[in-house]
C-alpha atoms as a PDB file:
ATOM      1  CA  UNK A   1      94.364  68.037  97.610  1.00  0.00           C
ATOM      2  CA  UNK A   2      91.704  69.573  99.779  1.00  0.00           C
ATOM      3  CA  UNK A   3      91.045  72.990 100.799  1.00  0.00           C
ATOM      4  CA  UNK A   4      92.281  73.687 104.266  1.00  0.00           C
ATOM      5  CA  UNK A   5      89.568  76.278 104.724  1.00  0.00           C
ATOM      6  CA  UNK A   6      86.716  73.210 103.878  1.00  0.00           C
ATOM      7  CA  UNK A   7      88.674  70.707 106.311  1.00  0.00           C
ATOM      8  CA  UNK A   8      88.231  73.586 108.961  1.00  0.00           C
ATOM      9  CA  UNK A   9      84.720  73.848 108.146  1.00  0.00           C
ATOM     10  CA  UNK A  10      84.666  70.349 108.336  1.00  0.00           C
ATOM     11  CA  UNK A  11      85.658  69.756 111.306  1.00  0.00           C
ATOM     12  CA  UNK A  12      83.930  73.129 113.024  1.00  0.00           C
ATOM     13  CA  UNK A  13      80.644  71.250 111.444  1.00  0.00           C
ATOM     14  CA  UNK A  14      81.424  68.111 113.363  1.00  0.00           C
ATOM     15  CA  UNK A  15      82.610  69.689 116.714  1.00  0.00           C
ATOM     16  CA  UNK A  16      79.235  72.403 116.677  1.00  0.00           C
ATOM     17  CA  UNK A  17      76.743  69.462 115.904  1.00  0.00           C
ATOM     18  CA  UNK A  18      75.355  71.104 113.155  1.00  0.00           C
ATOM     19  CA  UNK A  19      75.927  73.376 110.398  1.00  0.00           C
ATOM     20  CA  UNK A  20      73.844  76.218 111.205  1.00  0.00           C
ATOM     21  CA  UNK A  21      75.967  76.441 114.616  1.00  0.00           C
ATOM     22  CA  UNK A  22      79.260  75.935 112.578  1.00  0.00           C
ATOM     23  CA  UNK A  23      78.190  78.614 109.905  1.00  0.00           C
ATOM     24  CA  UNK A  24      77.537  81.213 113.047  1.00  0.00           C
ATOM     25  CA  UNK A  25      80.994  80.300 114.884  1.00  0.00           C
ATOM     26  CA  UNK A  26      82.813  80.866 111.363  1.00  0.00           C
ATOM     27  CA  UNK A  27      80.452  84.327 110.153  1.00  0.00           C
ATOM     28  CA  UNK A  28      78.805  81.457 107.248  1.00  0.00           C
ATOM     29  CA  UNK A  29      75.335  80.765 106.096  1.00  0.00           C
ATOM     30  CA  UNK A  30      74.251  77.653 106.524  1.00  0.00           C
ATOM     31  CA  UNK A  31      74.008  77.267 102.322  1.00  0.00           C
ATOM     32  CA  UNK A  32      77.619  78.129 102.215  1.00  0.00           C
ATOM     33  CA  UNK A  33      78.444  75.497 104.684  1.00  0.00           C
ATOM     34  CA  UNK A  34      76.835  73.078 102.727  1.00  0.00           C
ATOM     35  CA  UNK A  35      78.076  73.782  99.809  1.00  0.00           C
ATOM     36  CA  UNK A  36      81.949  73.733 101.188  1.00  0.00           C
ATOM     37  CA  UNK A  37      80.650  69.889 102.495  1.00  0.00           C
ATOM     38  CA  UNK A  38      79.414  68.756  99.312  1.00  0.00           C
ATOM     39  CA  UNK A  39      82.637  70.063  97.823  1.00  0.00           C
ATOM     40  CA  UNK A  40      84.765  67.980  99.663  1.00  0.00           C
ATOM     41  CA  UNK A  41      82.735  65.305  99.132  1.00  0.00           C
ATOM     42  CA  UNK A  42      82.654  65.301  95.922  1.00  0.00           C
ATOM     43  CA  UNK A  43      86.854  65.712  96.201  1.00  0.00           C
ATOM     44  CA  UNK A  44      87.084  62.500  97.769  1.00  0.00           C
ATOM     45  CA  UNK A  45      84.193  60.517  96.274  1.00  0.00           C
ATOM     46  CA  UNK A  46      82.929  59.352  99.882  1.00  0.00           C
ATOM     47  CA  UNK A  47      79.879  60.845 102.184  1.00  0.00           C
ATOM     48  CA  UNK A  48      81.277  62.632 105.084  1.00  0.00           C
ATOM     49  CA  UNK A  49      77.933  63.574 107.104  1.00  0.00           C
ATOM     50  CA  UNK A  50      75.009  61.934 107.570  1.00  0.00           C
ATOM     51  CA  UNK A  51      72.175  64.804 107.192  1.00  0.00           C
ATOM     52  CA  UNK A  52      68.935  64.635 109.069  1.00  0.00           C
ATOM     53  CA  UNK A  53      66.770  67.781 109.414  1.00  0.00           C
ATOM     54  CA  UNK A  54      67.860  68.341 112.808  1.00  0.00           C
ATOM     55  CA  UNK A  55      71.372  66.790 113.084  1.00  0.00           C
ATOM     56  CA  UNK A  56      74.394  65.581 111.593  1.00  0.00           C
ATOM     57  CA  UNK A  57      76.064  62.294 111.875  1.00  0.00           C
ATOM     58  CA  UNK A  58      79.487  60.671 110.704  1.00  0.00           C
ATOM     59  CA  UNK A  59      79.673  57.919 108.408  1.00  0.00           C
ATOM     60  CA  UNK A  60      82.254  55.587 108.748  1.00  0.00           C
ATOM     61  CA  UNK A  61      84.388  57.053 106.713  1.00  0.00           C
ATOM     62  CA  UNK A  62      83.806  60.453 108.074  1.00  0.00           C
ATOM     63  CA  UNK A  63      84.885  59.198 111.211  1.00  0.00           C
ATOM     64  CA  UNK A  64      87.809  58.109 110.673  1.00  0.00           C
ATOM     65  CA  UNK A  65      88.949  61.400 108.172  1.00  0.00           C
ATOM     66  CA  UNK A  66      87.671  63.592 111.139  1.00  0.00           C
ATOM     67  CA  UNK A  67      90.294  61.939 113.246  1.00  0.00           C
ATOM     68  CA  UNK A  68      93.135  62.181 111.050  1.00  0.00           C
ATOM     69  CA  UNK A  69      92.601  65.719 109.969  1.00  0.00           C
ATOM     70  CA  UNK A  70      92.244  67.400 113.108  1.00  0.00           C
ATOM     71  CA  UNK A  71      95.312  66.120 114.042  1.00  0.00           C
ATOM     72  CA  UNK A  72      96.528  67.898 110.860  1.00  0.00           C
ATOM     73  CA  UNK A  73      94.663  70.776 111.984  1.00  0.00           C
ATOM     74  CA  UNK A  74      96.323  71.362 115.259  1.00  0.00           C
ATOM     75  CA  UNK A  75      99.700  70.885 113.699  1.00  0.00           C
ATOM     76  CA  UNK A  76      98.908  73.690 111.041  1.00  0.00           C
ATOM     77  CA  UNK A  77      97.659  76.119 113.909  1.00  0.00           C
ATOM     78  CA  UNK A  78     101.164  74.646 116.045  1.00  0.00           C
ATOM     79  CA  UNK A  79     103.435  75.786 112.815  1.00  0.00           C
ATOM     80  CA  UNK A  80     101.503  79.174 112.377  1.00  0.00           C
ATOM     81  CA  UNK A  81     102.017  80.129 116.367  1.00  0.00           C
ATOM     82  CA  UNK A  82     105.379  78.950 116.380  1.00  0.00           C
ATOM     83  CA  UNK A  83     105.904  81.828 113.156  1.00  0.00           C
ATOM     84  CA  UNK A  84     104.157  84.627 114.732  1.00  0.00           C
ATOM     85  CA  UNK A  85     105.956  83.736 118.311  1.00  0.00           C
ATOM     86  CA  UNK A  86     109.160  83.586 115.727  1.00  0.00           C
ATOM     87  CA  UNK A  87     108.099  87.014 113.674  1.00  0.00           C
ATOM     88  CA  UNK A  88     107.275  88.778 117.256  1.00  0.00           C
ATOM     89  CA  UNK A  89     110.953  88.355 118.672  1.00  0.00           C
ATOM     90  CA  UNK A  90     114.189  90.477 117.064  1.00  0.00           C
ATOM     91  CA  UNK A  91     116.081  87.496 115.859  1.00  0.00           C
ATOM     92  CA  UNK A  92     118.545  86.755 112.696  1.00  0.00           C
ATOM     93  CA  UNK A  93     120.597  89.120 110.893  1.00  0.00           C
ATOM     94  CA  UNK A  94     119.809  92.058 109.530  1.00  0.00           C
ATOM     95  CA  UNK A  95     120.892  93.316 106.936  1.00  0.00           C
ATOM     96  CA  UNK A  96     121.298  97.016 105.929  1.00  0.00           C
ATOM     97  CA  UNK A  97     122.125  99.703 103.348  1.00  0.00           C
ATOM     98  CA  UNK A  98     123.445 103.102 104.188  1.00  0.00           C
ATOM     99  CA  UNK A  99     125.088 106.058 102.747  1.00  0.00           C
ATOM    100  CA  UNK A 100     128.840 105.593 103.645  1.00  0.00           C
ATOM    101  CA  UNK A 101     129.560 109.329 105.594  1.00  0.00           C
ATOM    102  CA  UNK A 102     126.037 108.407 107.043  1.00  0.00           C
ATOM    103  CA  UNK A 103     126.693 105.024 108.317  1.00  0.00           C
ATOM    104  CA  UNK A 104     129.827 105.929 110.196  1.00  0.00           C
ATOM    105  CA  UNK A 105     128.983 108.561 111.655  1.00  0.00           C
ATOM    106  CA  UNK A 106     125.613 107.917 112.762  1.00  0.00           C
ATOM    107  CA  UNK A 107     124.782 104.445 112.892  1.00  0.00           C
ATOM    108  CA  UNK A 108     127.712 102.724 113.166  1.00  0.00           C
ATOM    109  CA  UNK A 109     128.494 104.263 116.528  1.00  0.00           C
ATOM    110  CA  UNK A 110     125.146 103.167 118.445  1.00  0.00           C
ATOM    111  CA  UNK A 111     125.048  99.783 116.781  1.00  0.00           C
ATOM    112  CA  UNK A 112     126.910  98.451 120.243  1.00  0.00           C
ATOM    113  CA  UNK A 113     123.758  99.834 122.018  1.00  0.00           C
ATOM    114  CA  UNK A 114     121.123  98.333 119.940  1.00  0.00           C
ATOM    115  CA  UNK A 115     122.640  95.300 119.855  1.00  0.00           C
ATOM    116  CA  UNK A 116     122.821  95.095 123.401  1.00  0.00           C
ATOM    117  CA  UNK A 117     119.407  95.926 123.679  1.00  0.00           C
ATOM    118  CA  UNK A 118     118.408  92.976 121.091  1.00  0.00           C
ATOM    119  CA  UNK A 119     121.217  90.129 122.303  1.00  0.00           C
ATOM    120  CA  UNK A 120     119.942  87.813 119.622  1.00  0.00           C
ATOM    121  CA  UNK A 121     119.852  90.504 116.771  1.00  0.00           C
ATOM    122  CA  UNK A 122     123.044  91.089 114.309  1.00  0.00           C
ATOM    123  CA  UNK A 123     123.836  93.499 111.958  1.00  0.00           C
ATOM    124  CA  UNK A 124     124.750  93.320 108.276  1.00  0.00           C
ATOM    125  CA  UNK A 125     125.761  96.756 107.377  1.00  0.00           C
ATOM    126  CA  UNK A 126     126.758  97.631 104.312  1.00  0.00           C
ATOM    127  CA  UNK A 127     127.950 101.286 103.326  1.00  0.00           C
ATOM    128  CA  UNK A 128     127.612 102.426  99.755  1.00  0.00           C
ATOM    129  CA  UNK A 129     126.709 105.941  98.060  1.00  0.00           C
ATOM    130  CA  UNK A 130     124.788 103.855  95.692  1.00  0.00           C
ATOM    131  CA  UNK A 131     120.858 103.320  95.440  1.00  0.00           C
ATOM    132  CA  UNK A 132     120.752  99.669  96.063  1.00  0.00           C
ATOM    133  CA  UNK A 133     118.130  97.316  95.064  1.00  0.00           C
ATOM    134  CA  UNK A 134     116.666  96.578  98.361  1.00  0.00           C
ATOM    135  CA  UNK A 135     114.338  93.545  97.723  1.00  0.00           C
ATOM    136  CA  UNK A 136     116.669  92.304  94.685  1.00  0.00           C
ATOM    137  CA  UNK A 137     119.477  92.435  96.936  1.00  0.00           C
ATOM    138  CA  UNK A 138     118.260  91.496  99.706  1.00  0.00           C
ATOM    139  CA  UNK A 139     118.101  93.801 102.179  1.00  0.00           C
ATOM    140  CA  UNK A 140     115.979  94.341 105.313  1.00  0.00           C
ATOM    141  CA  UNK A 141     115.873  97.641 104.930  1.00  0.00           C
ATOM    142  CA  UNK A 142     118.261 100.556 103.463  1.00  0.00           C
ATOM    143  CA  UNK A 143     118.735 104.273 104.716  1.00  0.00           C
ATOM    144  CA  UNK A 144     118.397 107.072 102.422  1.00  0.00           C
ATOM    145  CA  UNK A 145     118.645 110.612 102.116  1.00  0.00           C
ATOM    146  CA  UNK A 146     116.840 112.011  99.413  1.00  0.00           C
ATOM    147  CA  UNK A 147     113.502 113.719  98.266  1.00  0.00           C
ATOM    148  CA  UNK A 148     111.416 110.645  98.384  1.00  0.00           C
ATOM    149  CA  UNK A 149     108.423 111.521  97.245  1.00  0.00           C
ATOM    150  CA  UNK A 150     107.193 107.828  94.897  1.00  0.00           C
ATOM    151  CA  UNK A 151     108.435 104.779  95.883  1.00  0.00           C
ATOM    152  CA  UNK A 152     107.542 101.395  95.313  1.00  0.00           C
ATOM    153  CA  UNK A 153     108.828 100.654  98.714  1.00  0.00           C
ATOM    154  CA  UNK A 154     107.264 101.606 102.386  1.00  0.00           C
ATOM    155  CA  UNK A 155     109.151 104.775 103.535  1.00  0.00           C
ATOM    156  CA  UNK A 156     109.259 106.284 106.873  1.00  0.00           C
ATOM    157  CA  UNK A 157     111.139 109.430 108.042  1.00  0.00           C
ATOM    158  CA  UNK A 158     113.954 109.504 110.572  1.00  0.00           C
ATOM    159  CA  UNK A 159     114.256 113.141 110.707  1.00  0.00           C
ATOM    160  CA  UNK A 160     115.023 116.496 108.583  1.00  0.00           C
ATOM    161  CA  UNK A 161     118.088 116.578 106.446  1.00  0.00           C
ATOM    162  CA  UNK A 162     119.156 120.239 106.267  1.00  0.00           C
ATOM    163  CA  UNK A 163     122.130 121.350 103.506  1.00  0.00           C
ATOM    164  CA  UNK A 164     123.541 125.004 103.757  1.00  0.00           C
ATOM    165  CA  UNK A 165     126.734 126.175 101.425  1.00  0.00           C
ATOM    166  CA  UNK A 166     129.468 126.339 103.463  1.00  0.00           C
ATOM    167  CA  UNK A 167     133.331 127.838 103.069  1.00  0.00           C
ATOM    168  CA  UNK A 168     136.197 127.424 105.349  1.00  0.00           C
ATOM    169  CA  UNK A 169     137.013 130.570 107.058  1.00  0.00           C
ATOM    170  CA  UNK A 170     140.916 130.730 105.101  1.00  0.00           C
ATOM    171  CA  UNK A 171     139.336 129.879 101.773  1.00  0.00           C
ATOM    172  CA  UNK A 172     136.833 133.278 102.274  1.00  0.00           C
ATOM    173  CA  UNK A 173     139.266 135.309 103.378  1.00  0.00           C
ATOM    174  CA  UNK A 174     141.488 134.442 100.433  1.00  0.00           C
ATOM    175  CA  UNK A 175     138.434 134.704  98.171  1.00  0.00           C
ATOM    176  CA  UNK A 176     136.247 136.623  99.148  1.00  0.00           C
ATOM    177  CA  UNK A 177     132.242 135.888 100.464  1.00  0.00           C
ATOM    178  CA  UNK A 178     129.766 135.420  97.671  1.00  0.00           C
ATOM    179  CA  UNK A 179     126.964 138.158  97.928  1.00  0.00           C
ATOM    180  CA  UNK A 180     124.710 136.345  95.797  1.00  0.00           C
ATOM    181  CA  UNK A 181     123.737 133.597  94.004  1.00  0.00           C
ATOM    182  CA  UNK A 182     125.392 134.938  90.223  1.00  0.00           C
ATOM    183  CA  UNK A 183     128.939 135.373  92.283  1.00  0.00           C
ATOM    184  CA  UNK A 184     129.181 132.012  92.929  1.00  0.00           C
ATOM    185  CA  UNK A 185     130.432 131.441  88.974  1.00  0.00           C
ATOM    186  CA  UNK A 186     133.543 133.181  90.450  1.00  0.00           C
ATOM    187  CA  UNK A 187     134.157 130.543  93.090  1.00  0.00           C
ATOM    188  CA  UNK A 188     135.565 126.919  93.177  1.00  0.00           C
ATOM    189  CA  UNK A 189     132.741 124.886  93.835  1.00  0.00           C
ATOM    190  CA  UNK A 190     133.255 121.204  95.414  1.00  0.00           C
ATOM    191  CA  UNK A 191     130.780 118.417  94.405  1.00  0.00           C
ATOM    192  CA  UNK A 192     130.677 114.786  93.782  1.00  0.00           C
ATOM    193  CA  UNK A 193     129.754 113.159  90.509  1.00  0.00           C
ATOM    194  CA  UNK A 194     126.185 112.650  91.966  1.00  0.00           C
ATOM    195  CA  UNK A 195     126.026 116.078  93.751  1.00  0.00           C
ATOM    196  CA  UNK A 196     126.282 117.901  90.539  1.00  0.00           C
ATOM    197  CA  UNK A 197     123.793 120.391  89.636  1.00  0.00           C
ATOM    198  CA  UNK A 198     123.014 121.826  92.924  1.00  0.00           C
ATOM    199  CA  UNK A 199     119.409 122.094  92.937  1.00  0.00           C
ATOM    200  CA  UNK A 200     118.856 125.234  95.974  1.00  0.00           C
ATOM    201  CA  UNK A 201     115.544 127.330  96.995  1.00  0.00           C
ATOM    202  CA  UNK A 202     115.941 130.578  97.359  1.00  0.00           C
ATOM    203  CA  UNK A 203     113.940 133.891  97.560  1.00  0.00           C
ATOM    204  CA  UNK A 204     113.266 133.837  93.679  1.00  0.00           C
ATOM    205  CA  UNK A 205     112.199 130.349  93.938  1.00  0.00           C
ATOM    206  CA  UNK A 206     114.036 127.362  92.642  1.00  0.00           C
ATOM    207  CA  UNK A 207     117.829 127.232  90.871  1.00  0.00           C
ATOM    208  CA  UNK A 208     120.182 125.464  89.518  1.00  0.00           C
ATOM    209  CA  UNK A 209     124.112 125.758  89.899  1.00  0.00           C
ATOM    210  CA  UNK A 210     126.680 123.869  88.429  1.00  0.00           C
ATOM    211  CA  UNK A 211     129.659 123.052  90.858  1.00  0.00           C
ATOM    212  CA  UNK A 212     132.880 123.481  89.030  1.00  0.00           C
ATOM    213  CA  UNK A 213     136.221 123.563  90.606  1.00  0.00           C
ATOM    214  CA  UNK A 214     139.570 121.253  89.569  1.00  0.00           C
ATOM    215  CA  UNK A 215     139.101 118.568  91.629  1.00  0.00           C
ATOM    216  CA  UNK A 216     136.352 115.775  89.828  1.00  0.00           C
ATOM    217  CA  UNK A 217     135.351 113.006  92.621  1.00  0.00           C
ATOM    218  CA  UNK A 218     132.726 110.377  93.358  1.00  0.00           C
ATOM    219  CA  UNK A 219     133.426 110.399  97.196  1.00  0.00           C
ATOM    220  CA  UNK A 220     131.363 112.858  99.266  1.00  0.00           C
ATOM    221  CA  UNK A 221     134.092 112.207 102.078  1.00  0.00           C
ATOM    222  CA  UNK A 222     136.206 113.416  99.989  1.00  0.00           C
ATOM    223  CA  UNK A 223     134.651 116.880  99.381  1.00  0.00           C
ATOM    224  CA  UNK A 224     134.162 117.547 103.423  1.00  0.00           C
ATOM    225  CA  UNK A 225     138.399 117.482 103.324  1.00  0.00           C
ATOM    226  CA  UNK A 226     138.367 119.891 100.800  1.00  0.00           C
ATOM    227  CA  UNK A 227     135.934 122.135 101.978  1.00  0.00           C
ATOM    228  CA  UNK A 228     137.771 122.242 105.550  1.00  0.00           C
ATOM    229  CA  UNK A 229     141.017 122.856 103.893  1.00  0.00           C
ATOM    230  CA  UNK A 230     139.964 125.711 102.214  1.00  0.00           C
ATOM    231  CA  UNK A 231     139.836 124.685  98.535  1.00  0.00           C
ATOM    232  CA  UNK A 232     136.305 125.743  97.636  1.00  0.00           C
ATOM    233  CA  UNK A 233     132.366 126.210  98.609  1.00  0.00           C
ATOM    234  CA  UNK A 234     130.422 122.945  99.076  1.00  0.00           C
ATOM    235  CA  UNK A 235     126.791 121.885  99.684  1.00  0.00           C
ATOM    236  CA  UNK A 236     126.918 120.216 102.762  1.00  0.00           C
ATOM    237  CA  UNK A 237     124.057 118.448 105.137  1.00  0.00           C
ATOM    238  CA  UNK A 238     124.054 119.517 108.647  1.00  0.00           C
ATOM    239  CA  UNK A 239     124.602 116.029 109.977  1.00  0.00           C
ATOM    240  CA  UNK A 240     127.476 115.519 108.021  1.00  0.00           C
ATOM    241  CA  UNK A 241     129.523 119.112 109.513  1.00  0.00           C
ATOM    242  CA  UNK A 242     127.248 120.117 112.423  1.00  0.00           C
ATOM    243  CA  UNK A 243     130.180 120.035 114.179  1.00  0.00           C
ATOM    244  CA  UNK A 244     132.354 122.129 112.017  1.00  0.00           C
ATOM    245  CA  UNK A 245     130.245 125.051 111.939  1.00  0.00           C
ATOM    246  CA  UNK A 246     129.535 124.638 115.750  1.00  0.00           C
ATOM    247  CA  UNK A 247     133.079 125.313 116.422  1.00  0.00           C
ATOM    248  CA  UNK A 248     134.014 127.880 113.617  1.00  0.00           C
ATOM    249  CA  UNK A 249     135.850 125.279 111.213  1.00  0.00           C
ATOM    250  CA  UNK A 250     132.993 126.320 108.653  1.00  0.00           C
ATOM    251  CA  UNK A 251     130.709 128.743 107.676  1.00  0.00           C
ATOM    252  CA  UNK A 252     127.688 129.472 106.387  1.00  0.00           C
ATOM    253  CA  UNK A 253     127.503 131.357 102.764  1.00  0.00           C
ATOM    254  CA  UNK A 254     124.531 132.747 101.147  1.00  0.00           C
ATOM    255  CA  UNK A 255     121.875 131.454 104.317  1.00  0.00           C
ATOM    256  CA  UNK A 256     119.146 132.363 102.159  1.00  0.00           C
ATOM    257  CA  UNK A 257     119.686 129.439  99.880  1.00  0.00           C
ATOM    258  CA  UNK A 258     119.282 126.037 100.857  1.00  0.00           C
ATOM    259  CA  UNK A 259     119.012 122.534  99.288  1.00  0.00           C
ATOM    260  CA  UNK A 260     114.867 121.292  99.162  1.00  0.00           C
ATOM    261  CA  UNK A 261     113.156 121.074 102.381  1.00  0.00           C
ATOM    262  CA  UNK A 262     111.742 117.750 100.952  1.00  0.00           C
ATOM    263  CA  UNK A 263     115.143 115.948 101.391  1.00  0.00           C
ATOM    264  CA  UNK A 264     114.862 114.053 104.584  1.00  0.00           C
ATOM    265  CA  UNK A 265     116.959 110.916 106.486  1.00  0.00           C
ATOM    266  CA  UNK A 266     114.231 107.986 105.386  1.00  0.00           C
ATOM    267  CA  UNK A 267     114.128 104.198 105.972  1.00  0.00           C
ATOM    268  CA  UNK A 268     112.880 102.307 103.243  1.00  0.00           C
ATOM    269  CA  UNK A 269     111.893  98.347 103.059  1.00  0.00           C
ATOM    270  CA  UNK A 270     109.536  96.341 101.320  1.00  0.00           C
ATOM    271  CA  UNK A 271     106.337  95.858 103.186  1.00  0.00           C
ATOM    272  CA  UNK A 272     104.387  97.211 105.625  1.00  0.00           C
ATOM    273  CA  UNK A 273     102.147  94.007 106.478  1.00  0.00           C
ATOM    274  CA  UNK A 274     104.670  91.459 107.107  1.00  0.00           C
ATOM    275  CA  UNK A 275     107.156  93.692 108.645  1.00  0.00           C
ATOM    276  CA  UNK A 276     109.852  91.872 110.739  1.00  0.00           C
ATOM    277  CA  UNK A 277     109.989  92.535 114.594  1.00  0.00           C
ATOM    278  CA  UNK A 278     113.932  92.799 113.328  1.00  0.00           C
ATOM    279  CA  UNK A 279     113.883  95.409 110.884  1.00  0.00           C
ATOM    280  CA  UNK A 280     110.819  97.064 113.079  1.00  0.00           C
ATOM    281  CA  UNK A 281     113.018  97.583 116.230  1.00  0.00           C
ATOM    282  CA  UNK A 282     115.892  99.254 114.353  1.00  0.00           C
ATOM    283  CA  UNK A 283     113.565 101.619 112.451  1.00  0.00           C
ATOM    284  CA  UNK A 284     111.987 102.417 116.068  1.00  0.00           C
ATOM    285  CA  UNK A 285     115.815 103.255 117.854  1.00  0.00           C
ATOM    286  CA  UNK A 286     117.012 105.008 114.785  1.00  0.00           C
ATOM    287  CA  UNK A 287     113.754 107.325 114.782  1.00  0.00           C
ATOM    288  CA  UNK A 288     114.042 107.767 117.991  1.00  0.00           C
ATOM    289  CA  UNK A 289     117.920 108.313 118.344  1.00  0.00           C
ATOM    290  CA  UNK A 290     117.676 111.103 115.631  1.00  0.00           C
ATOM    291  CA  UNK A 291     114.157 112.583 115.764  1.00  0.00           C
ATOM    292  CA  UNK A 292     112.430 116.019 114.244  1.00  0.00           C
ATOM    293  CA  UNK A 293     115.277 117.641 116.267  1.00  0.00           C
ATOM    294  CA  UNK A 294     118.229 115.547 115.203  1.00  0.00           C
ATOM    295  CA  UNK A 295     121.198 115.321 118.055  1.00  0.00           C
ATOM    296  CA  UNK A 296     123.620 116.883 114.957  1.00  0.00           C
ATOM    297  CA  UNK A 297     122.090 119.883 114.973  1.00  0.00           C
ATOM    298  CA  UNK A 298     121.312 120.673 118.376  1.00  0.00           C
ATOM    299  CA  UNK A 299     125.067 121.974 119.516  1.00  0.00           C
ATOM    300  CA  UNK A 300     124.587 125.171 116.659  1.00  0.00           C
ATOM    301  CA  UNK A 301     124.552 128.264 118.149  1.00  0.00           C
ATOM    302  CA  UNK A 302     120.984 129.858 118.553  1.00  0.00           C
ATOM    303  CA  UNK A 303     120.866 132.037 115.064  1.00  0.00           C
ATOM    304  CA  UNK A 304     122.511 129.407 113.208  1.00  0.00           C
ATOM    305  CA  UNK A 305     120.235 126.901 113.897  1.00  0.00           C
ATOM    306  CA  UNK A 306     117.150 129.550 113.531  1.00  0.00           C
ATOM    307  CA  UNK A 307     118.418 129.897 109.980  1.00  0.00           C
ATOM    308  CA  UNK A 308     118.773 125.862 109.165  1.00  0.00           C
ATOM    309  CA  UNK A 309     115.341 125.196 110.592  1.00  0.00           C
ATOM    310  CA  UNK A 310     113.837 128.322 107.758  1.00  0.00           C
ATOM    311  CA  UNK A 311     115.293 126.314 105.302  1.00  0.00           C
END
């Protein structure tokens, strides 16, 4: 089968009158022209071109295989515009991973605004604590929040993702505030299965901590309960009890510690160069809907959000 690149030479050497004129409408030389003619030429065992030193003319047969293929021609061009008109409009489903605590309280929420804003756009959303497999799974795109620092994906930020250790006020006064680091071997610490070490920055630099307390779970839900009913200190993002603290529910222990500053809200999906108008809208509201400022953190009293944004 022919190249379509020497058909579209082909026919750019017909409709220019010669192939010096072709080669400067298509950035060619004149010897590459040539040699993409002879080439399919040769293809097809026939002469295409009649070649004079000053002009071109069809043979028979080039006559009639000029005809047929620019008809082919304009139907390629008609298929690739009706793609890019296709690629350049938020259509289809999409379909996306995200955290489960995340996803309901933060997405799932303003997904009646976004849609309303893309009437011919659905969602797919599917909630799991689990790293999925975006491109073997399928998805558009997936939200994460983690230290993503190598990726074989494209990754762009949403906004920060702050963690503090926090203690209901009853479980404190029952056990007393932790004055450093060391005293928290004393206290019932909550974590899920894929919380556990803590990994905190602090003014001696990086530690770990191990967060041991009776109650083993994989459901980070399920440690926010516990931490609000006074059962133990957890490592909690900002998004995820901004509200809490706001209105005294929680509090802050040991401020000076915090989880990385690296840890972020990030959407990930697999390219950059053929990125869907779909998947590129809902990255665009969700960046803007949280941004370097996100809307969870914003109702924290004045020193309390002074000491989030250190961290």
């Amino acid at each position: 089968m022919p190249d379509i690149a020497d058909l579209e030479i082909f026919a750019r050497v017909v409709t220019a009158g010669s192939m010096s004129a072709a080669g400067r409408e298509m950035a060619l030389s004149p010897a590459v022209v040539s040699k993409r003619i002879r080439r399919l030429e040769d293809r097809l065992g026939t002469r295409l071109l009649q070649r004079t030193t000053r002009q071109i003319a069809l043979t028979e047969a080039g006559q009639g295989f000029y005809e047929r293929i620019v008809a082919i021609l304009a139907s390629i061009e008609e298929a690739e515009a009706f793609v890019s008109r296709r690629s350049a409009l938020a259509r289809g489903t999409l379909k996306v991973s995200a955290p489960t605590s995340f996803g309901r309280m933060h997405i799932a929420p303003y997904l009646g605004e976004f849609l309303e804003a893309n009437p011919d756009l659905g969602v797919n959303l599917v909630l799991s604590d689990d790293f999925v497999d975006v491109v073997g799974e399928g998805y558009d795109l997936a939200i994460r929040i983690a230290e993503l620092a190598d990726s074989s994906l494209v990754v762009r930020r949403l906004a920060p993702a702050h963690r503090v250790l926090c203690a209901s006020p009853d479980y404190l006064e029952a056990h007393g505030t932790p004055k450093s680091i060391e005293d928290l071997s004393d206290h019932i610490c909550l974590a899920a299965a894929h919380q556990d070490p803590w990994r905190l920055e602090g003014p001696g630099g990086p530690v770990a901590v191990r967060a041991s307390g009776p109650v083993q779970t994989n459901s980070s839900e399920v440690v926010r309960e516990l931490t609000l009913a006074g059962v133990g200190i957890a490592l909690r993002s900002t998004w995820d009890i901004g509200p809490d603290l706001s209105a005294g529910r929680l509090k802050i222990v040991l401020p000076e510690y915090r989880a990385s500053r690296h840890v972020g809200v990030y959407a990930v999906y697999p390219s950059r160069r053929f990125l869907a108008a779909k998947v590129r809208v809902f990255i665009d509201y969700l960046a803007n809907l949280y941004g370097p400022q996100p809307y969870w953190d914003q109702g924290l009293d004045a020193v309390l959000t002074k000491r989030i944004a250190a961290a």
